[in-house]
Protein backbone atom coordinates (compact mmCIF):
# COMPACT_ATOMS: atom_id res chain seq x y z
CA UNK A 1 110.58 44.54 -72.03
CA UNK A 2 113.42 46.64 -72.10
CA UNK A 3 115.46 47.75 -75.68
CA UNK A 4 118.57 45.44 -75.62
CA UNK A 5 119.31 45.80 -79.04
CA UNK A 6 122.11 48.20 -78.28
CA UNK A 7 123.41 45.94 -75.86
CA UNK A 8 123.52 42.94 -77.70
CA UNK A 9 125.23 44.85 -80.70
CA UNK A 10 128.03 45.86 -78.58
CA UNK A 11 128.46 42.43 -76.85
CA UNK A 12 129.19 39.03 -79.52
CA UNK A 13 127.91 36.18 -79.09
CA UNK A 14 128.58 32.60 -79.67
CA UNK A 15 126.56 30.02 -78.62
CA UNK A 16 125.76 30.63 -74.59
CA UNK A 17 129.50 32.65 -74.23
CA UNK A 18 128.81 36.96 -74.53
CA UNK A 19 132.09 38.47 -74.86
CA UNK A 20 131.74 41.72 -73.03
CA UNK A 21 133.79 44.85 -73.71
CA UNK A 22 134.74 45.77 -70.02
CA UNK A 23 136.14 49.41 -71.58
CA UNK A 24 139.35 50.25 -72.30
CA UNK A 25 142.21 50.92 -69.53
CA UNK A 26 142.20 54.11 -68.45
CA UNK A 27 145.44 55.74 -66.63
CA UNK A 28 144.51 56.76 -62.67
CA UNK A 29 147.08 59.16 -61.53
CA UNK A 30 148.55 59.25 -58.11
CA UNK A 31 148.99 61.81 -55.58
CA UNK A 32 151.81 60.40 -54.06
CA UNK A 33 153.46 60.25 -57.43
CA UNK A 34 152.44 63.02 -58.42
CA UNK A 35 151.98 66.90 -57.94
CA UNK A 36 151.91 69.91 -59.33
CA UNK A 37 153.50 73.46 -57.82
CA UNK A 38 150.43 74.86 -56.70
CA UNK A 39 150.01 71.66 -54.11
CA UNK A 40 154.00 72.45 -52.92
CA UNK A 41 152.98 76.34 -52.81
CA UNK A 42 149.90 75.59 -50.15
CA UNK A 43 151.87 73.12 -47.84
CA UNK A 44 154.40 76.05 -47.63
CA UNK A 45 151.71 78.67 -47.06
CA UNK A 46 150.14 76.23 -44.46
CA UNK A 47 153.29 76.97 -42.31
CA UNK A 48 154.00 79.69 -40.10
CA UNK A 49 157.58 80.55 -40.93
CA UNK A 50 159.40 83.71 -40.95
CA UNK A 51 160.09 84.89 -44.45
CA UNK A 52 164.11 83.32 -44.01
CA UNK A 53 162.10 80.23 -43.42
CA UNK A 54 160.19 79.89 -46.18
CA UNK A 55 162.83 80.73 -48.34
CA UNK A 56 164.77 77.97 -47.35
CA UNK A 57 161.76 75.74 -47.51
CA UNK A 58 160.97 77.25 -50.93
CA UNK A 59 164.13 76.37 -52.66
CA UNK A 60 164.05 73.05 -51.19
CA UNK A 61 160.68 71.65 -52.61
CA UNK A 62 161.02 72.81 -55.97
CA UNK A 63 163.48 70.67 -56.63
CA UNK A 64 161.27 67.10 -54.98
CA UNK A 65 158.69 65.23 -55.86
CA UNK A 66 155.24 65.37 -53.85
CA UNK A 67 156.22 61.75 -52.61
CA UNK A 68 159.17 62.39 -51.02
CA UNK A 69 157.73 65.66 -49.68
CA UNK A 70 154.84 63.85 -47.95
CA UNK A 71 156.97 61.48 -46.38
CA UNK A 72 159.58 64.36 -45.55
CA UNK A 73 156.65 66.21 -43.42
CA UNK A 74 155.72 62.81 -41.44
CA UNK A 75 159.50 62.93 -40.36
CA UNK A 76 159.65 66.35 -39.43
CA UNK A 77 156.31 66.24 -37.48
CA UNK A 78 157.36 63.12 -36.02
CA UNK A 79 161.19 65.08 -34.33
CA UNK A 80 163.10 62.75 -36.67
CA UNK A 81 165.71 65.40 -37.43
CA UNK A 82 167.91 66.36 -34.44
CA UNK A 83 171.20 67.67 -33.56
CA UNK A 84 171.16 70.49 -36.03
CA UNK A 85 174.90 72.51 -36.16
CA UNK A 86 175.37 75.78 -37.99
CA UNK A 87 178.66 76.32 -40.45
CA UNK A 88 179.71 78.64 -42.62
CA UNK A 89 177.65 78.18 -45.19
CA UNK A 90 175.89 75.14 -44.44
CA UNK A 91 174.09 73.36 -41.46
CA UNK A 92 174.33 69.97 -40.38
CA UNK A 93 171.62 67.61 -39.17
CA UNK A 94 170.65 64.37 -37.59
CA UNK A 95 167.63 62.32 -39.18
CA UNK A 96 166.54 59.08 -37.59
CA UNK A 97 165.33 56.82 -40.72
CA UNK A 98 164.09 52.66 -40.86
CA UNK A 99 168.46 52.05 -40.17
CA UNK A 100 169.37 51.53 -36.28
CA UNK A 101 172.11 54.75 -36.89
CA UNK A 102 170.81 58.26 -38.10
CA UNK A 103 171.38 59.40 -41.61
CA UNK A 104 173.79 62.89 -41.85
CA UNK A 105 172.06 65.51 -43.74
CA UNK A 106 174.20 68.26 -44.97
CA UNK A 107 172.90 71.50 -46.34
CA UNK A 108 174.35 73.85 -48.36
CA UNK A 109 173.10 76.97 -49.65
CA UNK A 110 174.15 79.34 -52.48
CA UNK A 111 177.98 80.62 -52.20
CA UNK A 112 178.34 84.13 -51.12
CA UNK A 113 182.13 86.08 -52.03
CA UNK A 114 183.08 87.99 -49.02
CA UNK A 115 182.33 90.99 -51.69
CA UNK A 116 178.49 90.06 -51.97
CA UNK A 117 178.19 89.75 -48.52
CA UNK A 118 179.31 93.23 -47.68
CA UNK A 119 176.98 94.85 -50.20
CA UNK A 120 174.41 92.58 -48.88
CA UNK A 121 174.85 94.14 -45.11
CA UNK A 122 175.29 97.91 -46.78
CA UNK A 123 172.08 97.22 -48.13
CA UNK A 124 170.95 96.70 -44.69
CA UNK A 125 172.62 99.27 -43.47
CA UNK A 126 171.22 101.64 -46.07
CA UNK A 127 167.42 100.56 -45.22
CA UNK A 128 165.59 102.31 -42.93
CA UNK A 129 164.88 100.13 -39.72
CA UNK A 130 167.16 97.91 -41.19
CA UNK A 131 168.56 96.22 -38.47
CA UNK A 132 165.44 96.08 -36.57
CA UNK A 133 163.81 93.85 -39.46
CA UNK A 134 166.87 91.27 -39.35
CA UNK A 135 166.60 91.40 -35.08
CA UNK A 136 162.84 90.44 -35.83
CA UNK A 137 163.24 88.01 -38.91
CA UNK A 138 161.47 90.56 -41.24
CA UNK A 139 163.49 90.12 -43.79
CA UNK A 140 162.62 92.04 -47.33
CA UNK A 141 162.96 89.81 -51.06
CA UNK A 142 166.66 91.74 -51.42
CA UNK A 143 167.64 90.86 -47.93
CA UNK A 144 166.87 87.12 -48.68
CA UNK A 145 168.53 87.55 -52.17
CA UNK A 146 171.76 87.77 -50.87
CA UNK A 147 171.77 85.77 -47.41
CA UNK A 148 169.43 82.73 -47.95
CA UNK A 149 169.27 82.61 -52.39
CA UNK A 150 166.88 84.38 -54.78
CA UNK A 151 164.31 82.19 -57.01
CA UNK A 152 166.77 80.86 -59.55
CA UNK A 153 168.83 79.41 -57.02
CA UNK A 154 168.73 75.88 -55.12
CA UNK A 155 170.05 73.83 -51.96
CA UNK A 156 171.88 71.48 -52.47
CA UNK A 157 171.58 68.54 -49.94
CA UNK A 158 173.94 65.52 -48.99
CA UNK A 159 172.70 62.65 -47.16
CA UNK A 160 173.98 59.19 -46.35
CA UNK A 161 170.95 57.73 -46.95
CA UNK A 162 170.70 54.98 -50.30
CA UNK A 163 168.59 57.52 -52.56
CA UNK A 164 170.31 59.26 -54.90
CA UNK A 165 167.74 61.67 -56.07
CA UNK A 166 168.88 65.63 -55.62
CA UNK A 167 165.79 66.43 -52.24
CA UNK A 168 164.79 63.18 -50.45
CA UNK A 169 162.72 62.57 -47.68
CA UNK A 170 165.35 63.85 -45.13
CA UNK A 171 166.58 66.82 -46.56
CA UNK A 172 162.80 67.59 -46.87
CA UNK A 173 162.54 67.12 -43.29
CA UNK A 174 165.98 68.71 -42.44
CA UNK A 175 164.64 72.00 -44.52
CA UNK A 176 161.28 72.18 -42.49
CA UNK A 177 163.66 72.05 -39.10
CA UNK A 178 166.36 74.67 -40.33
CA UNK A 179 162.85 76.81 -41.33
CA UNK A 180 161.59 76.67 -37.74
CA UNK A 181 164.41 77.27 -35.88
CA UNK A 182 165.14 80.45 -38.21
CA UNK A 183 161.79 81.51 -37.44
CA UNK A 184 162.35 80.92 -33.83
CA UNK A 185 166.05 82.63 -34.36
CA UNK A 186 165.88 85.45 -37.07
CA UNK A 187 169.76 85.49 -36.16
CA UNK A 188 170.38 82.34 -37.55
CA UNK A 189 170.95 83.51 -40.38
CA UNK A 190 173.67 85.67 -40.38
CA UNK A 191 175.37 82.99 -38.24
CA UNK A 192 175.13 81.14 -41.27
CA UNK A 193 177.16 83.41 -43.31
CA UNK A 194 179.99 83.56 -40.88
CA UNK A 195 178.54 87.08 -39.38
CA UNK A 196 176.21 87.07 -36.29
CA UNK A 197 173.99 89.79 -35.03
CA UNK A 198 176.92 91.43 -33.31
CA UNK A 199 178.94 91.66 -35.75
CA UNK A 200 176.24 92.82 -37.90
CA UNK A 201 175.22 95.54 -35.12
CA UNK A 202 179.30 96.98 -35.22
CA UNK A 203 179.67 97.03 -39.19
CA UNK A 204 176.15 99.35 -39.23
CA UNK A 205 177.86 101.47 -36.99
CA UNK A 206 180.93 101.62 -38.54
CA UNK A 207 178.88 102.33 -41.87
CA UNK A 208 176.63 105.28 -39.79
CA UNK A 209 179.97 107.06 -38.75
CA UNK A 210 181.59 106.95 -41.70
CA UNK A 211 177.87 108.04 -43.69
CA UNK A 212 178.17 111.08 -41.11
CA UNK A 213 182.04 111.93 -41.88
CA UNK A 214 181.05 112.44 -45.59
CA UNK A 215 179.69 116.16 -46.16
CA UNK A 216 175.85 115.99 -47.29
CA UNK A 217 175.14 117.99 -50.94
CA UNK A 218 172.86 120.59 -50.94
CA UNK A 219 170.09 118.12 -52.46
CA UNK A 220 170.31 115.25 -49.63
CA UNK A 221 170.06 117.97 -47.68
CA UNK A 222 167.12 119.41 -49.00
CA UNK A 223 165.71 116.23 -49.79
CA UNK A 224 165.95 114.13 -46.71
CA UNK A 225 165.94 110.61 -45.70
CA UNK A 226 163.44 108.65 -44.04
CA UNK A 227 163.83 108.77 -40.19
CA UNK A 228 164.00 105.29 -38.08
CA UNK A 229 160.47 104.54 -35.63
CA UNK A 230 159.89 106.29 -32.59
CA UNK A 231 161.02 104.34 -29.51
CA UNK A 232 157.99 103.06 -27.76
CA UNK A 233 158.79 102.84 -24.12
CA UNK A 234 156.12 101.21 -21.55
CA UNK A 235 154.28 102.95 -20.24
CA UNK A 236 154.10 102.54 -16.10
CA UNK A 237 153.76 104.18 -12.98
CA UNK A 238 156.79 105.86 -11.52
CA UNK A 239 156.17 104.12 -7.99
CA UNK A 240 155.21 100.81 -9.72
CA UNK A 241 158.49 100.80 -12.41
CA UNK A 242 160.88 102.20 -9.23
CA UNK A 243 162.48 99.92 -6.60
CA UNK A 244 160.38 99.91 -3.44
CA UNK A 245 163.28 98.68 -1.27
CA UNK A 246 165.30 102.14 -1.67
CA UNK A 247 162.14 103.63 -0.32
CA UNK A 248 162.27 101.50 2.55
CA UNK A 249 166.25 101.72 3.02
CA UNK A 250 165.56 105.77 3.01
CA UNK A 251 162.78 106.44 5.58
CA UNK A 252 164.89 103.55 7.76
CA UNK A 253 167.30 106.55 8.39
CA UNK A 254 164.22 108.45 10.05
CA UNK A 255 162.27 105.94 11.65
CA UNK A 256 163.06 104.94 15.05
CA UNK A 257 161.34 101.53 14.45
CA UNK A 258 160.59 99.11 11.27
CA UNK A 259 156.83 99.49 12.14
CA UNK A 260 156.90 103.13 11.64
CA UNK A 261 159.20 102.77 8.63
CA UNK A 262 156.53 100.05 7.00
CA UNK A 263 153.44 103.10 7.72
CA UNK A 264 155.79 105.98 6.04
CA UNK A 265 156.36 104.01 2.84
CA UNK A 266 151.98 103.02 3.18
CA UNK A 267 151.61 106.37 3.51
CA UNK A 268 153.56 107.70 0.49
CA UNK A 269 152.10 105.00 -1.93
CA UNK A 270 148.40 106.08 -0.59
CA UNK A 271 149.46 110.12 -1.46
CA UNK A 272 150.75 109.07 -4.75
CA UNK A 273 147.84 106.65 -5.52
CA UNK A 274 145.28 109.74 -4.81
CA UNK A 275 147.82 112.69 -6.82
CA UNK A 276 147.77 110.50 -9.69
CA UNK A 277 144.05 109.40 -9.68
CA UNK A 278 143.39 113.25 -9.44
CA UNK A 279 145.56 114.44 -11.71
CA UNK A 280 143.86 115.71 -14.78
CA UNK A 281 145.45 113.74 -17.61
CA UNK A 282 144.36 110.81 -15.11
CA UNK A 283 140.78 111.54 -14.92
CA UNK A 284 137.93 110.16 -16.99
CA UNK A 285 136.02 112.71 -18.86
CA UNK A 286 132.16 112.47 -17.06
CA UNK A 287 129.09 114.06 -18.83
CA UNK A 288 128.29 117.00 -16.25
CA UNK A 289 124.98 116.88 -14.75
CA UNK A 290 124.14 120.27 -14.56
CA UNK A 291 124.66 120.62 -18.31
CA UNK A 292 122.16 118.06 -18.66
């Protein structure tokens, strides 16, 4: 017989009626309701963005709940948000929500002077490769400082929809759209601030010949700078990267008919195919047999 003295201890009874003690409530949290940074930290690291990108996605979720964040990825995976428009300052969207007509999204990002923005593109000017990180969305921490908003700064959203909280589920999805597409176009960004890539492009050269007007002292001289990459052209054969046809317009001068012309120009690429195969920067270095 099994020991139920415990058991009986813990449970009264009266008559043929045992009052059990089910346990106290206990409080079951909720994911949906609940979530802590390091869960908004791995859904942005799950996405391939540029660095702009997750910037903008960055200040964006700090500042919603995991709820609303959830719901805000469904949308954006589902192409809820749509005609997106860039402004000074701010981009517009489209989100289709449970309402027959699309709620207006409106984001706005930190204010820039016109000052700040011109130390912001000397500072790009003054980086080495500079330009070529903006044309390819490499952005560094300083460079998204100034154009997109540095740690202690938010986005601030405005949308038609009924909740009132500061990120809901459509700015959530707006900021995973405006992420992509400045991934997709690193020059979104400085069409954001009013600037472009061109316009970028002509105030770096401004700033290089005025840089080069200035007399050097002895220790920049001395010193140095570091030098921009190396061009790396493609590599290709001569006869491959040229225009056949001017080939063909030439040796019609000197052929009497087009079948002659079509052997000359058979000809010449055969020659050039064996001088280049026998060249000896061409050639593939063979273990002698004789040596062996």
């Amino acid at each position: 017989m099994p020991d139920t003295s415990n058991s009986a201890s813990r449970r009264p009874r009266m008559d043929n009626v045992i009052y059990a003690n089910f346990g106290a409530k206990t409080k079951v949290s909720s994911t949906e309701s609940e979530g802590s940074s390091d869960d908004k930290t791995s859904r942005i690291r799950n996405k391939r963005f540029s660095p702009a990108g997750n910037r903008v996605v960055q200040l964006t979720l700090k500042n919603a709940d995991s709820a609303r964040i959830r719901r805000g990825e469904d949308y954006y995976r589902n192409g809820n948000v749509t005609g997106v428009q860039v402004l000074e300052g701010r981009i517009s969207c489209k989100v289709a929500g449970s309402q027959n007509e699309p709620f207006d999204v409106l984001l706005t990002f930190p204010y820039r002077s016109s000052e700040k923005l011109r130390a912001a593109y000397s500072s790009i000017a003054e980086t080495t490769n500079g330009l070529k990180l903006v044309r390819e969305g490499h952005l560094t921490s300083s460079m998204l400082d100034h154009l997109i908003g540095n740690s202690d700064e938010s986005i601030y959203f405005d949308c038609t929809c009924p909740d009132r909280s500061l990120v809901c589920k459509h700015a959530v999805a707006t900021a995973f759209v405006v992420a992509e597409k400045m991934t997709a176009n690193p020059a979104m960004v400085l069409d954001m601030r009013g600037q472009g890539m061109a316009g970028l492009e002509a105030l770096i050269a401004t700033y290089h010949a005025k840089a080069e007007e200035e007399p050097e002292d002895n220790g920049s001289f001395w010193e140095g700078k570091a030098l921009p990459d190396l061009p790396d052209p493609k590599v290709a054969a001569a006869i491959d990267d040229s225009d056949i046809n001017f080939l063909h317009k030439a040796l019609r001068l000197v052929s009497y008919t087009s079948l002659e012309q079509l052997r000359a120009v058979s000809d010449i690429e055969d020659m050039y195919e064996i001088l280049t195969s026998t060249h000896p920067s061409m050639r593939v270095d063979e273990e002698d047999p004789e040596e062996t």
